[in-house]
Protein backbone atom coordinates (compact mmCIF):
# COMPACT_ATOMS: atom_id res chain seq x y z
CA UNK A 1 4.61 -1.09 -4.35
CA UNK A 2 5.91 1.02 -7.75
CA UNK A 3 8.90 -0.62 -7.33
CA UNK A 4 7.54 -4.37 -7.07
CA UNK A 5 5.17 -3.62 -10.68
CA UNK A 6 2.28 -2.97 -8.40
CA UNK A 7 -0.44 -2.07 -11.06
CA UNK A 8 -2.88 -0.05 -8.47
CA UNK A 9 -1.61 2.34 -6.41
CA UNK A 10 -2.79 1.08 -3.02
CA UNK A 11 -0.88 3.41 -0.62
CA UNK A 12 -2.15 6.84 -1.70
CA UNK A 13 -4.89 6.15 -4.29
CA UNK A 14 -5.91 6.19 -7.38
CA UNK A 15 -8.80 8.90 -8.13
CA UNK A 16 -9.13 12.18 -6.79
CA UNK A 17 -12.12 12.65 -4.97
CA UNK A 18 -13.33 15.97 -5.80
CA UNK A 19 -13.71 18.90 -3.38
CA UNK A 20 -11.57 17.04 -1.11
CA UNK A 21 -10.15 19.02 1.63
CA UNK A 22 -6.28 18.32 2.66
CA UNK A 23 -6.37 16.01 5.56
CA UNK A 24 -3.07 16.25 6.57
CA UNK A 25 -1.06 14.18 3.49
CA UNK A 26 -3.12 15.85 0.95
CA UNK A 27 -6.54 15.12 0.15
CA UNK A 28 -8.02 11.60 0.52
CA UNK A 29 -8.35 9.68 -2.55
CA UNK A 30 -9.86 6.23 -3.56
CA UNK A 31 -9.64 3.33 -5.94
CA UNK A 32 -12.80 2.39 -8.13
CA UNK A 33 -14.38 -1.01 -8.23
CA UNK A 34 -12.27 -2.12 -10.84
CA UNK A 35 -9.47 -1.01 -9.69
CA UNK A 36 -9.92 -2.71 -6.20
CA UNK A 37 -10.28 -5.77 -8.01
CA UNK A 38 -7.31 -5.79 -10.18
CA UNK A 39 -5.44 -4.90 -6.90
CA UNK A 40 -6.88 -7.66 -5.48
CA UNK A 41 -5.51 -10.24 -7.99
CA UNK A 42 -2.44 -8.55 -8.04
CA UNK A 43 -2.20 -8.96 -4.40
CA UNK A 44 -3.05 -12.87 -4.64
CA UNK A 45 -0.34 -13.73 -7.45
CA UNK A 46 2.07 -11.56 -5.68
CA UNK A 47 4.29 -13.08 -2.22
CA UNK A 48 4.63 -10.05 0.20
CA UNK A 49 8.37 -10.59 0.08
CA UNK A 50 8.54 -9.56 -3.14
CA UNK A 51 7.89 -6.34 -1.73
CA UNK A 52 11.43 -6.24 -0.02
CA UNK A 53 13.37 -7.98 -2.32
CA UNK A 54 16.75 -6.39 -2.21
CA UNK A 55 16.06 -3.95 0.12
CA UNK A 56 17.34 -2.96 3.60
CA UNK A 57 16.23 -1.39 6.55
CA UNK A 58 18.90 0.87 5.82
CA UNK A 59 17.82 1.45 2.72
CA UNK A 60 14.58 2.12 3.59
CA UNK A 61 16.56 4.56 6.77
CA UNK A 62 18.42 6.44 4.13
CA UNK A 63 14.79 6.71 1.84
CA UNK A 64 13.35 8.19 4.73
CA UNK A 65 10.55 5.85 4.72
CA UNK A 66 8.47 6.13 7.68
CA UNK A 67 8.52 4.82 10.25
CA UNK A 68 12.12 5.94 10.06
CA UNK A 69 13.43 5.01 13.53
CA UNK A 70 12.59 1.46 13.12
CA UNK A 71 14.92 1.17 9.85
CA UNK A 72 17.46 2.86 11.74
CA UNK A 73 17.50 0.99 14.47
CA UNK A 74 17.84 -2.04 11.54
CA UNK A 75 14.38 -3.57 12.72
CA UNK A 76 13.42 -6.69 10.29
CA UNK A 77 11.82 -5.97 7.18
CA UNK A 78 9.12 -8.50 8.51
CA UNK A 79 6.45 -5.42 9.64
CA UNK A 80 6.46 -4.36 5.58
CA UNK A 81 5.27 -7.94 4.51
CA UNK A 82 2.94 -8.49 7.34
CA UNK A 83 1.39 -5.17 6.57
CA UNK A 84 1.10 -6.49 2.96
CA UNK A 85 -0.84 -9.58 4.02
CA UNK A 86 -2.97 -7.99 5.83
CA UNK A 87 -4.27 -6.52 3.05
CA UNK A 88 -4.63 -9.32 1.17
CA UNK A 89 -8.30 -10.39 2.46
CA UNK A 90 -9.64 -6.70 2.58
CA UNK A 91 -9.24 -6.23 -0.77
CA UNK A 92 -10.50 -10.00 -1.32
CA UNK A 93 -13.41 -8.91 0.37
CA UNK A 94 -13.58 -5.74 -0.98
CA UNK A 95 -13.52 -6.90 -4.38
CA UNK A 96 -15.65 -9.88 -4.03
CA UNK A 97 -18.42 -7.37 -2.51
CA UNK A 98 -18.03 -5.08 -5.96
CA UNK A 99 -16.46 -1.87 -2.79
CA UNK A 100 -14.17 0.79 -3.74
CA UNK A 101 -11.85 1.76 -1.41
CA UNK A 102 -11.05 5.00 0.39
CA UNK A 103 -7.50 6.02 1.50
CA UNK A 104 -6.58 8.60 3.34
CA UNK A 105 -2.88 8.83 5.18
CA UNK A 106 -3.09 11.13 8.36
C-alpha cells in the first residue's frame, strides 16, 4: 500500500494501542475514526490494480511477501486486488458508522 501513496496504513495500523501484548506480529494496533475514513476515500478513488502496477509474482517471490509459495509458483496477482476490494465496503461501512478499526496480523 506504501508503495501505491496509500495515506493510512491499513495492513499493520496506525496507533499503538497501549499495554498491548505481542500477539504473534507484534502488538495489535488500530486506526482512529478519522483515519478509517480517509482510508476509506482513499480506497474509493483508488482501482485495486493500482496496487500491482509493475509488479510480479516474482517480485513479490523474491520480496518474500507472504504467502510466498503462491508467487513462486507465479500464481496471478489477481488474489492481491481481490483482497483489496474486499476491503473496500468494510471500511465504507466502517467509516459511514463513525468505527475505528482494529488490526492485528497472527
Amino acid at each position: 500500500m506504501r508503495r501505491a501513496g496509500f495515506p493510512v496504513d491499513v495492513v499493520f495500523g496506525e496507533e499503538e494501542i497501549p499495554g498491548a501484548d505481542d500477539w504473534s506480529y507484534g502488538p495489535p494496533r488500530c486506526l482512529t475514526p478519522d483515519q478509517v475514513r480517509t482510508a476509506a476515500e482513499a480506497f474509493a478513488a483508488m482501482p485495486a490494480a493500482r496496487l500491482t502496477e509493475g509488479v510480479t509474482p516474482a517480485d513479490l517471490a523474491a520480496a518474500e511477501i507472504y504467502p510466498t509459495i503462491v508467487w513462486e509458483r507465479g500464481e496471478p496477482l489477481d488474489e492481491v486486488t481481490a483482497h483489496c476490494e474486499a476491503l473496500v465496503p468494510y471500511f465504507r461501512a466502517a467509516a459511514r458508522d463513525g468505527d475505528g478499526v482494529l488490526l492485528w496480523i497472527s
